[in-house]
PDB file of N, CA and C in Angstrom:
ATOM      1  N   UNK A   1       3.594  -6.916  -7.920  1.00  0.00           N
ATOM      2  CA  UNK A   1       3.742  -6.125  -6.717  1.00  0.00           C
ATOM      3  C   UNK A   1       5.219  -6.119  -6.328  1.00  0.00           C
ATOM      4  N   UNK A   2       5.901  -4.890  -5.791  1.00  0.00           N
ATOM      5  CA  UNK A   2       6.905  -5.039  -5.916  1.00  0.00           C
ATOM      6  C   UNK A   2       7.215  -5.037  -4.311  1.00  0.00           C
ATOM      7  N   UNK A   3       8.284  -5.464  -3.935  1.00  0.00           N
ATOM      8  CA  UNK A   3       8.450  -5.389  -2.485  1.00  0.00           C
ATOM      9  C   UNK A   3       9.402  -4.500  -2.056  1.00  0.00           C
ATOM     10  N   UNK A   4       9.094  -3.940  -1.283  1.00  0.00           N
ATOM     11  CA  UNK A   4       9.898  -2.405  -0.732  1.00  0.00           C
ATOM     12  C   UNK A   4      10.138  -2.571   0.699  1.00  0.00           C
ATOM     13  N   UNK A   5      11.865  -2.177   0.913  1.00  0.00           N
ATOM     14  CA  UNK A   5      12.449  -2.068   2.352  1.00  0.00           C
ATOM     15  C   UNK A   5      12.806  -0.730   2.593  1.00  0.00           C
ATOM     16  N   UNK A   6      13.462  -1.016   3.669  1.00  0.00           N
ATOM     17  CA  UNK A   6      14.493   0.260   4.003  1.00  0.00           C
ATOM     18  C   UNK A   6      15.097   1.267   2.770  1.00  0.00           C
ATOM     19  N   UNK A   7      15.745   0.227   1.676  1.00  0.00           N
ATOM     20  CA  UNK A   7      16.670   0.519   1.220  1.00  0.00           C
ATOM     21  C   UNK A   7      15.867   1.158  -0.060  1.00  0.00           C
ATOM     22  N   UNK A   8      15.232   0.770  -0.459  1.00  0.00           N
ATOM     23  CA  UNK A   8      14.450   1.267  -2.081  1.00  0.00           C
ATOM     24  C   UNK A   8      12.976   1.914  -1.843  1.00  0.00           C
ATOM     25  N   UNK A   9      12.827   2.186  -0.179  1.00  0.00           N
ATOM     26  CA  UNK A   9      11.493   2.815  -0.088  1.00  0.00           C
ATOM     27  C   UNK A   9      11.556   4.236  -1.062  1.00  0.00           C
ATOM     28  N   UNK A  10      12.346   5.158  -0.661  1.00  0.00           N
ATOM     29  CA  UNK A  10      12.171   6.585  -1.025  1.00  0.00           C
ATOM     30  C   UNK A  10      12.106   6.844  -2.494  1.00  0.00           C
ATOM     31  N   UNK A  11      13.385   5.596  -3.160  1.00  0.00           N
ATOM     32  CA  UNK A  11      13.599   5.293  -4.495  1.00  0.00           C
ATOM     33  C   UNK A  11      12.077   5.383  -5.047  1.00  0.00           C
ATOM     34  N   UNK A  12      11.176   4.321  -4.728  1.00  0.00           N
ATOM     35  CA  UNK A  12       9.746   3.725  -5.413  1.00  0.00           C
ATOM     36  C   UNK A  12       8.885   4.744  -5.023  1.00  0.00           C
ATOM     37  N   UNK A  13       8.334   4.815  -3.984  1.00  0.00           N
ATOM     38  CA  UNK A  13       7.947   6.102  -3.303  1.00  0.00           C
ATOM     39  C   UNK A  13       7.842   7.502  -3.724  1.00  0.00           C
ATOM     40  N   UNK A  14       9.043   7.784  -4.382  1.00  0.00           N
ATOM     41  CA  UNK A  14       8.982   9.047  -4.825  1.00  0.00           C
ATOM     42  C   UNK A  14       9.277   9.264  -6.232  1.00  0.00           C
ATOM     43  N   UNK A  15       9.019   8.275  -6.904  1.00  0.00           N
ATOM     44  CA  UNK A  15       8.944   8.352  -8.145  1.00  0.00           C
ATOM     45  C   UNK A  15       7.605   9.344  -8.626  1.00  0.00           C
ATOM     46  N   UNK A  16       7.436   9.756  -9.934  1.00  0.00           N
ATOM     47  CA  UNK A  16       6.476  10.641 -10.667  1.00  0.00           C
ATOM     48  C   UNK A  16       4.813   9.896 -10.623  1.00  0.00           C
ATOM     49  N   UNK A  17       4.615   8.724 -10.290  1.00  0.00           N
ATOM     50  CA  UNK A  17       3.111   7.937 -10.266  1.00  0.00           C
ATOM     51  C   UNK A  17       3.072   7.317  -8.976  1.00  0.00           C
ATOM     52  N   UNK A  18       1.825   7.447  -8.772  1.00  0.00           N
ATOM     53  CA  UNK A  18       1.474   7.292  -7.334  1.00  0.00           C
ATOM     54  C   UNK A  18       1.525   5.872  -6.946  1.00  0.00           C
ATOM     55  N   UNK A  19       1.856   5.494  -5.699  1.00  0.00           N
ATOM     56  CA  UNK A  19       2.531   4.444  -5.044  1.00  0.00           C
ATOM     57  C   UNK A  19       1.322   3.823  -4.065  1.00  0.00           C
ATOM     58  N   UNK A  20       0.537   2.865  -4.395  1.00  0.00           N
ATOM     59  CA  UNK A  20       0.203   2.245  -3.460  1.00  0.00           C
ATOM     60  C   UNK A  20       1.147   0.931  -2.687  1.00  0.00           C
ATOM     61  N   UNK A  21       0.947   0.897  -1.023  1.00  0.00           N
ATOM     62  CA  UNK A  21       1.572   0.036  -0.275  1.00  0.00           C
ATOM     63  C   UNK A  21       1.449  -0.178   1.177  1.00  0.00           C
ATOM     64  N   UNK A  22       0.844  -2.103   0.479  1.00  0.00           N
ATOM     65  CA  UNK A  22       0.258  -2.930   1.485  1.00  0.00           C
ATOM     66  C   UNK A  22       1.512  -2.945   2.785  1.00  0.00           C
ATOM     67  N   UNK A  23       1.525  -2.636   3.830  1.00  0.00           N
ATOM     68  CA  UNK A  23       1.858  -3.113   4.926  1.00  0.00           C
ATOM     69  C   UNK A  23       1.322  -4.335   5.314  1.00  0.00           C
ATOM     70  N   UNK A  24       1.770  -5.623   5.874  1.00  0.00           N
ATOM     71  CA  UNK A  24       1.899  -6.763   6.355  1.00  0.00           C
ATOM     72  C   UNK A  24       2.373  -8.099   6.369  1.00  0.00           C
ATOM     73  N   UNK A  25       2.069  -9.145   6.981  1.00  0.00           N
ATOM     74  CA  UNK A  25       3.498  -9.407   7.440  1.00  0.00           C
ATOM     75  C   UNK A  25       2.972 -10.934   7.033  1.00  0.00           C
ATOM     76  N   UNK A  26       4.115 -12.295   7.086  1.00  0.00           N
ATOM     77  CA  UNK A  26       3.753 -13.453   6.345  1.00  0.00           C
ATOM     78  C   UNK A  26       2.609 -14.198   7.654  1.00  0.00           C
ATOM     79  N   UNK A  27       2.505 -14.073   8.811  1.00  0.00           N
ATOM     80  CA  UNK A  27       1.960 -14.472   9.699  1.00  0.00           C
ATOM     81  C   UNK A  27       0.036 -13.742   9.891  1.00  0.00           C
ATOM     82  N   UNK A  28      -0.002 -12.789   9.147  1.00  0.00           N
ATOM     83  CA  UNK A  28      -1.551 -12.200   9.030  1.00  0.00           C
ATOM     84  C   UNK A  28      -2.078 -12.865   8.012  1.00  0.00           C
ATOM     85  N   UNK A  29      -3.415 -13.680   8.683  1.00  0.00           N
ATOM     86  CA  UNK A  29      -4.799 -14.166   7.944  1.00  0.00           C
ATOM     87  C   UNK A  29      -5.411 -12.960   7.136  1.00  0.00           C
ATOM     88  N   UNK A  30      -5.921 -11.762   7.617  1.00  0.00           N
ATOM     89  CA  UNK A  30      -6.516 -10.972   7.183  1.00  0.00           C
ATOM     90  C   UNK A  30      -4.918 -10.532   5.565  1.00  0.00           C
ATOM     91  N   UNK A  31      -4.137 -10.169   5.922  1.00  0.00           N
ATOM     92  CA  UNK A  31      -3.077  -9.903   4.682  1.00  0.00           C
ATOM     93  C   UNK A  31      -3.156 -10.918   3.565  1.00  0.00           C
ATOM     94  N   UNK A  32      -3.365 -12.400   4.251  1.00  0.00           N
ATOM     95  CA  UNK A  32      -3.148 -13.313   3.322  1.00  0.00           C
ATOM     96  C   UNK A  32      -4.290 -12.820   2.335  1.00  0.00           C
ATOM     97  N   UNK A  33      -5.706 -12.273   2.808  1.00  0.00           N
ATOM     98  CA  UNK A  33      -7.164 -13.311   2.170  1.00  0.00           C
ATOM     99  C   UNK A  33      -7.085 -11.381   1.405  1.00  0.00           C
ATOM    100  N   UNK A  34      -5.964 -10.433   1.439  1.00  0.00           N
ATOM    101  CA  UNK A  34      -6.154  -8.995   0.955  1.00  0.00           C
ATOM    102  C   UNK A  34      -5.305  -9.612  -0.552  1.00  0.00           C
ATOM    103  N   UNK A  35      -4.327 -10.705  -0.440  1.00  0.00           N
ATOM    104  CA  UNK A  35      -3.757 -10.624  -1.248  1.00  0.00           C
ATOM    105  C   UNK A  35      -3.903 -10.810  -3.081  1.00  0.00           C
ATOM    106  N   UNK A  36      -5.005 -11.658  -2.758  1.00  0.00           N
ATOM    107  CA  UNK A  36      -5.832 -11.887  -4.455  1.00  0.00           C
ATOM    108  C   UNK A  36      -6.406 -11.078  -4.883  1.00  0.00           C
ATOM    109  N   UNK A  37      -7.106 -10.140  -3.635  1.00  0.00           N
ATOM    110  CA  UNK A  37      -8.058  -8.803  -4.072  1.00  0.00           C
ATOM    111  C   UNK A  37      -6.864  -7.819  -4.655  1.00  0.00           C
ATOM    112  N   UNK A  38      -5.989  -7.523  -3.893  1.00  0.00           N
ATOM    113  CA  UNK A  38      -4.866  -6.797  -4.363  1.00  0.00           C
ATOM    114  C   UNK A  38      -4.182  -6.925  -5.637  1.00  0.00           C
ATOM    115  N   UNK A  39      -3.950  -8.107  -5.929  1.00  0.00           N
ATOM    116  CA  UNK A  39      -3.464  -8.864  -7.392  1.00  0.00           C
ATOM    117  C   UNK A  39      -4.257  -8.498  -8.689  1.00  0.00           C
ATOM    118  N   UNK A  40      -5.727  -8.559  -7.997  1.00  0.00           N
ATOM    119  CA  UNK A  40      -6.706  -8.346  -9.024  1.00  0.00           C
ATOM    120  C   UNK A  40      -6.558  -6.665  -9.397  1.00  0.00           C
ATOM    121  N   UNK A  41      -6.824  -5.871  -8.304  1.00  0.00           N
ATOM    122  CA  UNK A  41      -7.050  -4.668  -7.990  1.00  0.00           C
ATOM    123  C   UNK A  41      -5.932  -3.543  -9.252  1.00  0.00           C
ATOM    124  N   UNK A  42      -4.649  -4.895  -8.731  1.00  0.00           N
ATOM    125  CA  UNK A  42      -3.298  -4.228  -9.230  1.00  0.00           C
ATOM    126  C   UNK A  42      -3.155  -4.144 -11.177  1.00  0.00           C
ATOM    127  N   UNK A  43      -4.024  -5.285 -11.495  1.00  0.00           N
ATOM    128  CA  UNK A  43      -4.341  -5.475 -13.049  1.00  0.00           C
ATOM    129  C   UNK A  43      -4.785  -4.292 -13.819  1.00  0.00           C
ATOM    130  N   UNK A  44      -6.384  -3.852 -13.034  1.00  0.00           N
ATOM    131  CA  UNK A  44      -7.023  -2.625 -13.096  1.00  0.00           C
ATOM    132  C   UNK A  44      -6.343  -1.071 -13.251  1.00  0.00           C
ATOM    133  N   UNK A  45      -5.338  -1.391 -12.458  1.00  0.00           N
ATOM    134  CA  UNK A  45      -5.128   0.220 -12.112  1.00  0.00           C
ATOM    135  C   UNK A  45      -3.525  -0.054 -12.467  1.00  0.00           C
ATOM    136  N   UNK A  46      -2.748  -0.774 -13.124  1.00  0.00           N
ATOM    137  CA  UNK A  46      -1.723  -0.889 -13.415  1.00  0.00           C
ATOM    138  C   UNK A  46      -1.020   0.241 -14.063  1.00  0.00           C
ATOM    139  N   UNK A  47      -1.426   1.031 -14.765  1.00  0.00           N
ATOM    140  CA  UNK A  47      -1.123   2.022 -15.472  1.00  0.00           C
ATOM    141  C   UNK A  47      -1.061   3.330 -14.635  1.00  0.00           C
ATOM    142  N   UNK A  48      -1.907   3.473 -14.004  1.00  0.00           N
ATOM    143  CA  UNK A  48      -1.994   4.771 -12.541  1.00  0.00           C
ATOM    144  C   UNK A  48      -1.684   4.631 -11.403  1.00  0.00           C
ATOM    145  N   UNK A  49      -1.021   3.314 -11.394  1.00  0.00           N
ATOM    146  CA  UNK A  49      -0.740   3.191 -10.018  1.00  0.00           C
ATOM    147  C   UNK A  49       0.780   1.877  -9.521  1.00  0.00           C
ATOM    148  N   UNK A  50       1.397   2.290  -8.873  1.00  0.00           N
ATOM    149  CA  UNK A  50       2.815   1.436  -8.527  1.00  0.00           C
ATOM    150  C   UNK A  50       1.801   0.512  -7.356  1.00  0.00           C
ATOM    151  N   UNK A  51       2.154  -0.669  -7.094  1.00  0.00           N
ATOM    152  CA  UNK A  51       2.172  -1.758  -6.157  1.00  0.00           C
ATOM    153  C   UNK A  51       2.648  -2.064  -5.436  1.00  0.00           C
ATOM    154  N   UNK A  52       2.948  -1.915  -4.624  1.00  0.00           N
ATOM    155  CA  UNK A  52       4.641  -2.429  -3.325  1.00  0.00           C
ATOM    156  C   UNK A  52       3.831  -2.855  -2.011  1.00  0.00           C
ATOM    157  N   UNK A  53       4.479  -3.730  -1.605  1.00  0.00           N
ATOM    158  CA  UNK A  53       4.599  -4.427  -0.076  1.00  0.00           C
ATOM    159  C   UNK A  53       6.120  -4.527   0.309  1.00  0.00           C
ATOM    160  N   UNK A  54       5.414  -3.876   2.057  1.00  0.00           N
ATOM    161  CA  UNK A  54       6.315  -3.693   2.843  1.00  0.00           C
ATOM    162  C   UNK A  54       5.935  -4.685   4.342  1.00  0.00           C
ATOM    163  N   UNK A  55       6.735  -6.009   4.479  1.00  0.00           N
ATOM    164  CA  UNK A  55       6.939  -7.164   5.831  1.00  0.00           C
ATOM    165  C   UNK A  55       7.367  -6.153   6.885  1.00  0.00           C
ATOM    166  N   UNK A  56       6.020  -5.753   7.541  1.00  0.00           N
ATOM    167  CA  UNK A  56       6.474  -5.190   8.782  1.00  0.00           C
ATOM    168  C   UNK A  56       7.321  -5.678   9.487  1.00  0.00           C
ATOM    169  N   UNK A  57       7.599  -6.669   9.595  1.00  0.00           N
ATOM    170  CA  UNK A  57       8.908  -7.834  10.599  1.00  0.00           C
ATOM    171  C   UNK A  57       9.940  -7.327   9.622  1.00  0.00           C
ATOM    172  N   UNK A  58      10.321  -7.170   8.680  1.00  0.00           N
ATOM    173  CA  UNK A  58      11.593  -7.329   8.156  1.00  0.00           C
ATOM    174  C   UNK A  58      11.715  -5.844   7.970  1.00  0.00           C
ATOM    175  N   UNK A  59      10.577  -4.776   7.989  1.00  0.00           N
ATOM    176  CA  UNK A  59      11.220  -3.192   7.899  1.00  0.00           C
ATOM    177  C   UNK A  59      10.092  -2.301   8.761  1.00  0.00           C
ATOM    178  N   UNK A  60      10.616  -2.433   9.975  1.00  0.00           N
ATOM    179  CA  UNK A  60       9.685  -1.864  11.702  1.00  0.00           C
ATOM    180  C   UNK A  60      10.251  -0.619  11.543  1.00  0.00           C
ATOM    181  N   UNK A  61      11.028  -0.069  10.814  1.00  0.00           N
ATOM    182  CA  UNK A  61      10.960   1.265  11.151  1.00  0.00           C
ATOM    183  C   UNK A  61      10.012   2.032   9.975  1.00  0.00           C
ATOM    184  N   UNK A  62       9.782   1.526   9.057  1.00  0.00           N
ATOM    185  CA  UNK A  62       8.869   2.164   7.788  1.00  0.00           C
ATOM    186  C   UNK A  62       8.049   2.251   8.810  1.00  0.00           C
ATOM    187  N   UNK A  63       6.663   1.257   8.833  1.00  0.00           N
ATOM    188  CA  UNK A  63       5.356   1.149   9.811  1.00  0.00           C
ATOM    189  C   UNK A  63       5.408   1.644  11.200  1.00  0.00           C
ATOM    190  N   UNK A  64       6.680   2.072  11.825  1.00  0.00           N
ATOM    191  CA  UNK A  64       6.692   3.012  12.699  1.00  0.00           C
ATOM    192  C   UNK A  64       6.538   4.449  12.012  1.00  0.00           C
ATOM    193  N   UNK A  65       7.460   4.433  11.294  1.00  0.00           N
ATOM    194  CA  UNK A  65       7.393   6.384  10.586  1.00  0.00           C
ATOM    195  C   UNK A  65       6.206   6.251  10.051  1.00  0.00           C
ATOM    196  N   UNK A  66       5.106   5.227   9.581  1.00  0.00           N
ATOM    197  CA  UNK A  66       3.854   6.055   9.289  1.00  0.00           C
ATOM    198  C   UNK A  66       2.688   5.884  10.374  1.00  0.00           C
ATOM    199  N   UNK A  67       3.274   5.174  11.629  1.00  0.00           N
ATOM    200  CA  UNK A  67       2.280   5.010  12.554  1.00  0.00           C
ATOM    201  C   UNK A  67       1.276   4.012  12.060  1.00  0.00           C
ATOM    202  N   UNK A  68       1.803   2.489  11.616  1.00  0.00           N
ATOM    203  CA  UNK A  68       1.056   1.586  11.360  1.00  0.00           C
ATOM    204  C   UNK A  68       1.138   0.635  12.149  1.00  0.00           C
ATOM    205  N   UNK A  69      -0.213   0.709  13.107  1.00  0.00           N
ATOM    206  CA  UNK A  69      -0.372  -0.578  14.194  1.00  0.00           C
ATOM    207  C   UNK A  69      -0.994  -1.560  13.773  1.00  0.00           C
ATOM    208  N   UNK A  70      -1.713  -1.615  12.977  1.00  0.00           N
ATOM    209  CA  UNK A  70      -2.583  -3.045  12.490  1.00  0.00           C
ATOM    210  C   UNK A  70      -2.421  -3.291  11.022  1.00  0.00           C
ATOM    211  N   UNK A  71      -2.402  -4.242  10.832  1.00  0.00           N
ATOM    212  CA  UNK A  71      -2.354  -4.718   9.608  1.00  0.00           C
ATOM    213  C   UNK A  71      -2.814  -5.902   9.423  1.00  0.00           C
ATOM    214  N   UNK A  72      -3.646  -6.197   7.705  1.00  0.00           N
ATOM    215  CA  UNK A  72      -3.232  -4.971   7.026  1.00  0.00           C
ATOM    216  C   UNK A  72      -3.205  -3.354   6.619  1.00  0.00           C
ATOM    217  N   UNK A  73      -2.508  -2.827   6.410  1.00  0.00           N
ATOM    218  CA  UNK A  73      -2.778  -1.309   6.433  1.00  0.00           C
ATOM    219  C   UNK A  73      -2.077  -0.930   4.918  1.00  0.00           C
ATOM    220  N   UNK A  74      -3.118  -0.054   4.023  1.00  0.00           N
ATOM    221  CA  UNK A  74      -2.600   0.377   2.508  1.00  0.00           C
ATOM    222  C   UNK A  74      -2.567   1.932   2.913  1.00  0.00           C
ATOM    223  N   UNK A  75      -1.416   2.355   2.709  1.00  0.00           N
ATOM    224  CA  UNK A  75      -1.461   3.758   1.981  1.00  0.00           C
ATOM    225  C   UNK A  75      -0.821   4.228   0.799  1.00  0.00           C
ATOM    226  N   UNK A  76      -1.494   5.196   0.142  1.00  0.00           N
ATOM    227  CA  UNK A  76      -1.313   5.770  -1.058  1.00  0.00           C
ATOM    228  C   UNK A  76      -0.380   6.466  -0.856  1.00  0.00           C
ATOM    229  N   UNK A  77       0.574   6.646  -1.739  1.00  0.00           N
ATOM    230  CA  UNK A  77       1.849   7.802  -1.834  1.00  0.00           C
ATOM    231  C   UNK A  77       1.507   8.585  -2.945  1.00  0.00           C
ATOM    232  N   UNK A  78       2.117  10.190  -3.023  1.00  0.00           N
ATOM    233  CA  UNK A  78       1.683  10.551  -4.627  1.00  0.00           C
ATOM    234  C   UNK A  78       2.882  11.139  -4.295  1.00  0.00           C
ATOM    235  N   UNK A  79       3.783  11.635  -4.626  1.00  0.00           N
ATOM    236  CA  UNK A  79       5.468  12.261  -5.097  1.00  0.00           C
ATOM    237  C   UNK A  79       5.738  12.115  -3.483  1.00  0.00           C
ATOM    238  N   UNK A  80       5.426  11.115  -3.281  1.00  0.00           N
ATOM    239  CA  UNK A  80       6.106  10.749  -1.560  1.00  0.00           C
ATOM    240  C   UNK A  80       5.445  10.863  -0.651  1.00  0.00           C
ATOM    241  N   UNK A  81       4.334  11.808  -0.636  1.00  0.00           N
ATOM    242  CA  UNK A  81       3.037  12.130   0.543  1.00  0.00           C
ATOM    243  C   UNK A  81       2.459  11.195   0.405  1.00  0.00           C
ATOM    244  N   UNK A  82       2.108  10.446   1.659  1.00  0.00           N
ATOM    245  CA  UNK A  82       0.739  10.144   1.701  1.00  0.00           C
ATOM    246  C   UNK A  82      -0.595  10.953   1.794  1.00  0.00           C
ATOM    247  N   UNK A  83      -1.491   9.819   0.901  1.00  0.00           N
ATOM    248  CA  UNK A  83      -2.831  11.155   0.985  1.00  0.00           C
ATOM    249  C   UNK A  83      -3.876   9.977   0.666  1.00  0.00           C
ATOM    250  N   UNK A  84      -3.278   8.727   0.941  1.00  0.00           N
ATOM    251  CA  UNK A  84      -4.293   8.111   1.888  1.00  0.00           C
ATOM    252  C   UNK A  84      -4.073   6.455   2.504  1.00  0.00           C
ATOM    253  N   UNK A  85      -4.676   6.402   3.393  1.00  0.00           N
ATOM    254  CA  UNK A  85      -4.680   5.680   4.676  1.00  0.00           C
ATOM    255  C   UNK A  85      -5.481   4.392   5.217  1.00  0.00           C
ATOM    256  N   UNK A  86      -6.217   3.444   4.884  1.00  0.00           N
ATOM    257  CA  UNK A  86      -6.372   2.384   5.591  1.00  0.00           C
ATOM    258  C   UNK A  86      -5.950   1.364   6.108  1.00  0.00           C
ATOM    259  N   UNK A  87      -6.362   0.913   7.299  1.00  0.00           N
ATOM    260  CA  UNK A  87      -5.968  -0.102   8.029  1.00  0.00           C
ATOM    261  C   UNK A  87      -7.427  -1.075   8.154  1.00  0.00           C
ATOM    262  N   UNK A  88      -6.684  -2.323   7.806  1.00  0.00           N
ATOM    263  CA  UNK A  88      -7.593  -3.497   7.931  1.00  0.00           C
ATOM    264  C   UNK A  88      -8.174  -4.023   6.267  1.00  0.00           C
ATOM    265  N   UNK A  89      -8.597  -5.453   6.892  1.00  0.00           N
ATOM    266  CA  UNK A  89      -9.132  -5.780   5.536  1.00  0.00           C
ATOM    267  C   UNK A  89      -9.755  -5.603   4.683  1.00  0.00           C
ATOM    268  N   UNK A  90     -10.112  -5.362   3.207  1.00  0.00           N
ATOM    269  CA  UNK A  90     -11.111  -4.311   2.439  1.00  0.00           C
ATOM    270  C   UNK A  90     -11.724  -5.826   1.507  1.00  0.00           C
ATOM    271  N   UNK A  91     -13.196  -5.568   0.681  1.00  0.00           N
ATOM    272  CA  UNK A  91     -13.046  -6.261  -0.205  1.00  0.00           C
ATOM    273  C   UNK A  91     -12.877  -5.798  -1.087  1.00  0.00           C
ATOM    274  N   UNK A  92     -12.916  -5.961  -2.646  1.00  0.00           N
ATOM    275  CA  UNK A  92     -13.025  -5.296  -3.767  1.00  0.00           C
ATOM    276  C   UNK A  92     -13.112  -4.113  -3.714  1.00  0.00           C
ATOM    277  N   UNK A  93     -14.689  -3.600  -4.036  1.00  0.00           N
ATOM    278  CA  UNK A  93     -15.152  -2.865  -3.913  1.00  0.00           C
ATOM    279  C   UNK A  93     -14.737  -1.218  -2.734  1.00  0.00           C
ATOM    280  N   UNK A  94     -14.548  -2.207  -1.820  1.00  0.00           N
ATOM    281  CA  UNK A  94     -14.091  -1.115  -0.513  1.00  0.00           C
ATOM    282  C   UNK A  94     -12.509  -0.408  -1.564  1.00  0.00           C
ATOM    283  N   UNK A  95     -11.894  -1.044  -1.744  1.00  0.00           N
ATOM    284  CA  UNK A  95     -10.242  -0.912  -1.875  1.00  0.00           C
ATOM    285  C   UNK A  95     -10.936  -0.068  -3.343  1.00  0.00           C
ATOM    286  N   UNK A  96     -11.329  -0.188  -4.417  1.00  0.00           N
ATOM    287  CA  UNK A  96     -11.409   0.416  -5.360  1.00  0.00           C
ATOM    288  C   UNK A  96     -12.006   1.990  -4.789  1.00  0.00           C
ATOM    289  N   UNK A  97     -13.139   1.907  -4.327  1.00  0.00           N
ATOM    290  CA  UNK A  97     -13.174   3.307  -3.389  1.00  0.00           C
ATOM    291  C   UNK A  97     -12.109   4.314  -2.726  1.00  0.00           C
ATOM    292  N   UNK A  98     -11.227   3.305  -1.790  1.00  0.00           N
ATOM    293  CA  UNK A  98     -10.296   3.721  -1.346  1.00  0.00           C
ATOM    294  C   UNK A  98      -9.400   4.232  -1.753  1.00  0.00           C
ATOM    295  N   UNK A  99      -8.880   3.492  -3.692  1.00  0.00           N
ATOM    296  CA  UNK A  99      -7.880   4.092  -4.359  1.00  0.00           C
ATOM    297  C   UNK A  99      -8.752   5.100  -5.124  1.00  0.00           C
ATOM    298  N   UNK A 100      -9.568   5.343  -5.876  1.00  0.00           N
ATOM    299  CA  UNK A 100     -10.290   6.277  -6.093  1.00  0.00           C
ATOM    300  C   UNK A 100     -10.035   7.358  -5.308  1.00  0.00           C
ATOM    301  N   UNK A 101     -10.980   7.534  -4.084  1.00  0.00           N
ATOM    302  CA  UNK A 101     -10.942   8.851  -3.217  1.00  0.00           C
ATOM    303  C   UNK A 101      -9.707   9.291  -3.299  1.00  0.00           C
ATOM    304  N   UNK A 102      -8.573   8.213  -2.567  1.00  0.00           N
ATOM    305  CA  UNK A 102      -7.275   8.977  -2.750  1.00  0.00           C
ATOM    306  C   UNK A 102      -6.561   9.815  -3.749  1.00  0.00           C
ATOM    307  N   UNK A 103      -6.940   8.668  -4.749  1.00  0.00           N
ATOM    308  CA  UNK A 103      -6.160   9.499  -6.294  1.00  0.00           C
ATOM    309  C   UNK A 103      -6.986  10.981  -6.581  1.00  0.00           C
ATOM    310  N   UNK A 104      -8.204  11.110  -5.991  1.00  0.00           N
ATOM    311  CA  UNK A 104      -8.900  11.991  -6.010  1.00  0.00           C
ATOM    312  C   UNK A 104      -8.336  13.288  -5.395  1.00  0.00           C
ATOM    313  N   UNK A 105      -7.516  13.263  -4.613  1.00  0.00           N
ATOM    314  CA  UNK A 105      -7.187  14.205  -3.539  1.00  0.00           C
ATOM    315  C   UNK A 105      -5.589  13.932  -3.445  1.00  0.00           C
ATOM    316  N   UNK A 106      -5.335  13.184  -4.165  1.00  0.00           N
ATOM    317  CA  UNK A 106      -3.130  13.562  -4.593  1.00  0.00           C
ATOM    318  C   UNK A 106      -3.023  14.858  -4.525  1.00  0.00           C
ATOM    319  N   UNK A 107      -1.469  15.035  -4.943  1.00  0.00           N
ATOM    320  CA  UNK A 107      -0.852  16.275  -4.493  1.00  0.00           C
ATOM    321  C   UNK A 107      -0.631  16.925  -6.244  1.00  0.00           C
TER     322      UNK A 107
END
């Protein structure tokens, strides 16, 4: 998983394969217990899909420009759009849905 700020968001983001990225921060229980599912998740779909986390504490203006109040919160990027959106904890199953539908409906 790669970690994305200010500085290398647009870089990763807008690359040619779609960008998933966890919003949250070292102080969230719910982020911590997303993080093995995510690890796992990230094995699976390694080939179709980028990984990145973004520490809301260390980059408040990203999670402001996408209007992220809770976390954790994943959204999908596909050539920079988002085109999709959850907030809060998922298990497996939920998050594989989630990247599914999305990749379903990229740009």
């Amino acid at each position: 998983m790669q970690h994305i700020n200010e500085s290398n968001f647009e870089e990763i983001i807008g690359c040619n394969v779609p960008v998933l990225v966890e919003f949250s921060a070292a102080w969230c229980g719910p982020c911590k217990a997303l993080e093995p599912i995510l690890a796992e998740v990230e094995q699976d779909y390694k080939k179709e899909l980028i990984f990145g986390k973004i520490d809301v504490d260390k980059s408040p203006n990203l999670a402001q420009k996408f209007n992220v109040h809770g976390i954790p919160a994943i959204i999908i990027f596909s050539n920079g759009v988002p085109v999709g959106l959850n907030s809060g904890f998922m298990d497996k199953n939920r998050l594989v849905d989630f990247i599914e539908d999305s990749l379903a409906n990229k740009i």
